[in-house]
Protein backbone atom coordinates (compact mmCIF):
# COMPACT_ATOMS: atom_id res chain seq x y z
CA UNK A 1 21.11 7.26 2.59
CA UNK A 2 19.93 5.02 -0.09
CA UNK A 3 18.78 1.31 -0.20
CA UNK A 4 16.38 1.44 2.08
CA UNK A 5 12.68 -0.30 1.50
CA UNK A 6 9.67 1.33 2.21
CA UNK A 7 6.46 -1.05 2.06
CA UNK A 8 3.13 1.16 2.47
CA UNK A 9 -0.23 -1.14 2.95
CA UNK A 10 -3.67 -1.02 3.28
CA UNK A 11 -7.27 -1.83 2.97
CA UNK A 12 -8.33 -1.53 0.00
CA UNK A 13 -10.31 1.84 -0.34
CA UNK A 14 -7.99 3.59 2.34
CA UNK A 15 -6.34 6.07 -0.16
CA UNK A 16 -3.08 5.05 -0.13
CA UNK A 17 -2.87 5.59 -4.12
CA UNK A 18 -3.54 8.97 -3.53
CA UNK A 19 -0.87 9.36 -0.21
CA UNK A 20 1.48 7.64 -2.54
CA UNK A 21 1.53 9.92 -5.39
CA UNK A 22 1.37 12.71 -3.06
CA UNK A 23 4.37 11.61 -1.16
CA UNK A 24 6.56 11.62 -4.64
CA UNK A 25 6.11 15.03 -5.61
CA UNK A 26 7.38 15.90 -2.01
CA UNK A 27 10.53 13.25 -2.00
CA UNK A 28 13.67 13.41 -3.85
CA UNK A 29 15.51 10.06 -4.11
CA UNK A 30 11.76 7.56 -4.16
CA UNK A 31 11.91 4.38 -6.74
CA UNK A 32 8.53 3.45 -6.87
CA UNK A 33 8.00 0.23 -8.26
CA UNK A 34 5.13 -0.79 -10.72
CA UNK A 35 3.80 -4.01 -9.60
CA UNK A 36 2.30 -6.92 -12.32
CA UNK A 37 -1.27 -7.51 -12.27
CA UNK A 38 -3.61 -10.05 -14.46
CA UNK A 39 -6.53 -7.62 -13.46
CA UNK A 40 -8.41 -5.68 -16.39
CA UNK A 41 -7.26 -1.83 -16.46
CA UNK A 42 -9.50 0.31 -14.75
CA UNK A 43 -11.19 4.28 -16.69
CA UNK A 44 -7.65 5.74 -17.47
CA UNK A 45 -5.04 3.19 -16.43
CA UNK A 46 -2.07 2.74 -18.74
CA UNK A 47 0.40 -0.70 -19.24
CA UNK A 48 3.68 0.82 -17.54
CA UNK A 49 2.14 3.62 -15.79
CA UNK A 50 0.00 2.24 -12.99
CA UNK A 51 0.49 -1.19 -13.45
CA UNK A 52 2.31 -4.13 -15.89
CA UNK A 53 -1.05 -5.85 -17.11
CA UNK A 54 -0.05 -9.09 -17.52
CA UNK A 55 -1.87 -12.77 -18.72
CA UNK A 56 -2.05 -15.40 -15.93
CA UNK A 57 -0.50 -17.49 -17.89
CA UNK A 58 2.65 -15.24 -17.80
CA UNK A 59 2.24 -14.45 -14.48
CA UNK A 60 2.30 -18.24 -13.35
CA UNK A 61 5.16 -18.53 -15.49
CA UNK A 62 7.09 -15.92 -13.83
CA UNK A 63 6.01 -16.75 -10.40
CA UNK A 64 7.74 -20.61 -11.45
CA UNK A 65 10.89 -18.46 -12.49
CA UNK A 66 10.83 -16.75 -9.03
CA UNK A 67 11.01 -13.31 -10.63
CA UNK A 68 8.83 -11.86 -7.80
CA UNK A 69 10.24 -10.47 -4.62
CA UNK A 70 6.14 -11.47 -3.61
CA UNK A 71 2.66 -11.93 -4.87
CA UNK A 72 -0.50 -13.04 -4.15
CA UNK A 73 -4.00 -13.82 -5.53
CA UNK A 74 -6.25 -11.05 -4.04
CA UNK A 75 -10.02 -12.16 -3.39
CA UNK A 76 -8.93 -15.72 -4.90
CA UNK A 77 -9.31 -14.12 -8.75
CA UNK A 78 -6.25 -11.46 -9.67
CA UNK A 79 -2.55 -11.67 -9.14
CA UNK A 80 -0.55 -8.89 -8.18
CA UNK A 81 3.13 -9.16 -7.59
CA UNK A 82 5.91 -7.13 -7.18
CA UNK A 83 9.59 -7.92 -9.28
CA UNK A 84 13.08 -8.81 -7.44
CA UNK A 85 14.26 -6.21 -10.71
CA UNK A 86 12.20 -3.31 -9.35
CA UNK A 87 14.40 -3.59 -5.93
CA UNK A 88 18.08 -4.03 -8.44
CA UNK A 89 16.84 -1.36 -10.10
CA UNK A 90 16.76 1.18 -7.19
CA UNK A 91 19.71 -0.02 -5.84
CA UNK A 92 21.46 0.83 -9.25
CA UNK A 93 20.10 4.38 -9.32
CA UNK A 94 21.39 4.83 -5.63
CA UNK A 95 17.25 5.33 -4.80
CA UNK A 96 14.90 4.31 -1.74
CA UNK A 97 12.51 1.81 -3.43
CA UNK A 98 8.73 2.62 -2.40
CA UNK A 99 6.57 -0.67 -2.57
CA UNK A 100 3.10 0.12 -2.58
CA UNK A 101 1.78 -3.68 -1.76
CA UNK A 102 -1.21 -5.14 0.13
CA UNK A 103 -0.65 -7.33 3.57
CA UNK A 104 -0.36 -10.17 1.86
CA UNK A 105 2.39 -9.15 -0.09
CA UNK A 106 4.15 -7.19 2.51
CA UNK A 107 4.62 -10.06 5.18
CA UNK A 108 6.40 -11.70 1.93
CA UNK A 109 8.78 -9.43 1.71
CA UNK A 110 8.90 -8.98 5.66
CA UNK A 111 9.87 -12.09 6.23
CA UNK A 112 12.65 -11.96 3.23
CA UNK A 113 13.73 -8.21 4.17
CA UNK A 114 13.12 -7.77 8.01
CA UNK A 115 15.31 -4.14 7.56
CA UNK A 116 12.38 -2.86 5.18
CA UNK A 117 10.44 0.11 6.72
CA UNK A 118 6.46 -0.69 6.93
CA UNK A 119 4.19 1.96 7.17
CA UNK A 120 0.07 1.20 7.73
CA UNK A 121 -2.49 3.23 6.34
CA UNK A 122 -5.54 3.24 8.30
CA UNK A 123 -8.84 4.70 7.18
CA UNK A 124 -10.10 7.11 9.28
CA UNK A 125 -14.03 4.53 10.18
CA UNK A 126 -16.19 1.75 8.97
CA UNK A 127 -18.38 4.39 7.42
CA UNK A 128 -15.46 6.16 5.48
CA UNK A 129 -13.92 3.29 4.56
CA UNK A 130 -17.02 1.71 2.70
CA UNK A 131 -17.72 5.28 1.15
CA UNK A 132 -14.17 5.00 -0.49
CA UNK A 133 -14.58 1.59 -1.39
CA UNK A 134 -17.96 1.95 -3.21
CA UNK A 135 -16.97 5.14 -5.01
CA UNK A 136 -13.79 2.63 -6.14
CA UNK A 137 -16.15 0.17 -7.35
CA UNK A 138 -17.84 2.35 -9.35
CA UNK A 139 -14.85 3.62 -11.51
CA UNK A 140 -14.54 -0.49 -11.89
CA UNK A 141 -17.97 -0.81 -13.25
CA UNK A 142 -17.22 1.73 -15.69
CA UNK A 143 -14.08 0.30 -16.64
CA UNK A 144 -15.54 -3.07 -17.13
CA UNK A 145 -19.35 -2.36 -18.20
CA UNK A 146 -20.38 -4.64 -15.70
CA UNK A 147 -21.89 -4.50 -12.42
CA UNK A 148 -19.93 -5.62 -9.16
CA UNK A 149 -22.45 -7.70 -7.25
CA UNK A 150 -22.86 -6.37 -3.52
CA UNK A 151 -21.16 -10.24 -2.56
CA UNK A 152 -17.82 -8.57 -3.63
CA UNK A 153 -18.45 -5.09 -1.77
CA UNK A 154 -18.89 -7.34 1.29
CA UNK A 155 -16.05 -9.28 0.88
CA UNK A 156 -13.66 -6.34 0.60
CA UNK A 157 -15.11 -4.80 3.69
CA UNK A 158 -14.90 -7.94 5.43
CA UNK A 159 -10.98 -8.71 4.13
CA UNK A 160 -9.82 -4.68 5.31
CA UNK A 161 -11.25 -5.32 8.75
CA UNK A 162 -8.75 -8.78 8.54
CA UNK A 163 -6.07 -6.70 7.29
CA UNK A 164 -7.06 -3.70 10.09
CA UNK A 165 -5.76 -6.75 12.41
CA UNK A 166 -1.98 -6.90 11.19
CA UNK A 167 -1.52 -3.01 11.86
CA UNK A 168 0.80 -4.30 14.70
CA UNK A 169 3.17 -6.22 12.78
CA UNK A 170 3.83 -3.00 11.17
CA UNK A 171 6.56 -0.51 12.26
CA UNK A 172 3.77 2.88 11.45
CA UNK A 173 0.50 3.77 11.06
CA UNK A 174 -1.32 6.66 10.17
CA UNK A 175 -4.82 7.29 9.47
CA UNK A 176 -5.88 9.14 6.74
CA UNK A 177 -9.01 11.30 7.46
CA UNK A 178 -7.05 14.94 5.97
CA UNK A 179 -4.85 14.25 3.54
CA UNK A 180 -2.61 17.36 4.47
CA UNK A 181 -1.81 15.94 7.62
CA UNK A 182 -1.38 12.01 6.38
CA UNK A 183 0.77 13.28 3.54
CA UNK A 184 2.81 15.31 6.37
CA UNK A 185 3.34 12.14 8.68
CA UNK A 186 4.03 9.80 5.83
CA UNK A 187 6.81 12.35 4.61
CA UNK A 188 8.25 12.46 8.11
CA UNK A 189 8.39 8.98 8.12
CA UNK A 190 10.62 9.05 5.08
CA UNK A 191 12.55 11.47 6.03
CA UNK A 192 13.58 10.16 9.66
CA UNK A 193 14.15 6.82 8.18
CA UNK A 194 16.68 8.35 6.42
CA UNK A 195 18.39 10.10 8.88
CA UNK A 196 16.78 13.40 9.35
CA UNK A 197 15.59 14.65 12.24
CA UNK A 198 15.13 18.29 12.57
CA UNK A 199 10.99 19.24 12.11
CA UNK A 200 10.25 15.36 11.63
CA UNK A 201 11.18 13.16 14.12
CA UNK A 202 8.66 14.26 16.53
CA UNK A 203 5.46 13.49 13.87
CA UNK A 204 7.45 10.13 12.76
CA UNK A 205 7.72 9.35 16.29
CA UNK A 206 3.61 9.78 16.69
CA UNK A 207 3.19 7.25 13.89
CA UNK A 208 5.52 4.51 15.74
CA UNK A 209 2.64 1.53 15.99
CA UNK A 210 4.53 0.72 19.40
CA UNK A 211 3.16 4.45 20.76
CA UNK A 212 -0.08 3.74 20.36
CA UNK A 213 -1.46 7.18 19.77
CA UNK A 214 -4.64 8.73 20.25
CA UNK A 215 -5.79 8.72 17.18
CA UNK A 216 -4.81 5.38 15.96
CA UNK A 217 -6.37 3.84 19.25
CA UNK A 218 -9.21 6.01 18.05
CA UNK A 219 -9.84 4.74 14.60
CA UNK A 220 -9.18 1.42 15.47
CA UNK A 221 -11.94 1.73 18.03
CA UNK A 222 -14.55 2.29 15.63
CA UNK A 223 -14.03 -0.77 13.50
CA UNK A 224 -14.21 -2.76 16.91
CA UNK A 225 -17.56 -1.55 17.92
């Protein structure tokens, strides 16, 4: 069954990257679509490969052409969109499209494609959560050759617990505290979505946002404390 639109979110320092690129070696039939940024690339990040690096002045001129299926201005500075082509392009190639967007982006496209699949990724506490993020900020700081100012640390932190509130709207969840077992769910996911049920539905099932499992309720506990 192809066509169908996968959105995967989250704070920024959850791992998703990482759940994403796992979930492609493990999935036949995934589109993944390479979003525009006006950021600066980051260590090894190529134009293409990670992400179309783009001008603002570009950007604003496609956002005026409405050539994104969304965007948004993360932390007021950087655009990042996503391209009504990347979603064509699938289609054409008889694929599942994989958007890999924040929560901004994702209620866009929502609230344009209410049929899309949306999948949360949760870290697993506060304390992990800022460990990722800082270890992210560092492979910035090299990138740049400039210091992030703790201002900005704080900010993220303070914008994932935000975005830690819109779990709901989303269809699943999973934390990721062992990759193993997030990779697992978020391939179950996939896989049910499409029809399969055998040795999946079960673990998709557990990720449903309306079960409220265990350990969601858990890790969602410890950013309310």
């Amino acid at each position: 069954m192809a066509g169908i639109l996968f959105i995967i979110s989250a704070p920024s320092g959850s791992g998703k990257s990482t759940l994403v690129s796992q979930l492609r070696t493990l999935v036949e039939g995934l589109d993944f679509s390479i979003s525009y940024t006006t950021r600066a690339p980051r260590g090894s990040e190529e134009d293409g490969r990670e992400y179309h690096f783009t001008t603002r002045a570009e950007f604003e001129r496609m956002i005026a052409a409405g050539d994104f299926l969304e965007w948004a201005k993360v932390f007021g500075k950087d655009y990042y969109g996503t391209a009504v082509s990347a979603l064509d392009h699938a289609k054409k190639a008889d694929k599942d499209l994989l958007l890999d967007i924040d929560v901004q982006g994702a209620k866009q496209v929502m609230k344009k494609l209410p049929e899309a699949v949306s999948i949360f990724i949760m870290p697993p506490s506060p304390e992990i959560l800022e460990m990722r993020l800082r270890h992210r900020t560092v492979a910035e700081e090299v990138a740049s050759k400039a210091a992030v100012p703790e201002e900005v640390i704080q900010q993220r932190l303070a914008e994932a617990r935000r975005e830690l509130k819109q779990m709901k709207d989303y269809k699943y969840a999973l934390v990721n505290d062992v990759l193993e077992q997030a990779v697992t769910e978020l391939r179950a996911i996939v896989l049910c979505e499409r029809g399969v049920r055998n040795g999946v539905q079960a673990i998709a099932s557990s990720c449903r946002t309306d079960a409220a499992s265990l350990k969601l309720k858990a890790a969602m506990n410890t950013f309310e404390r």
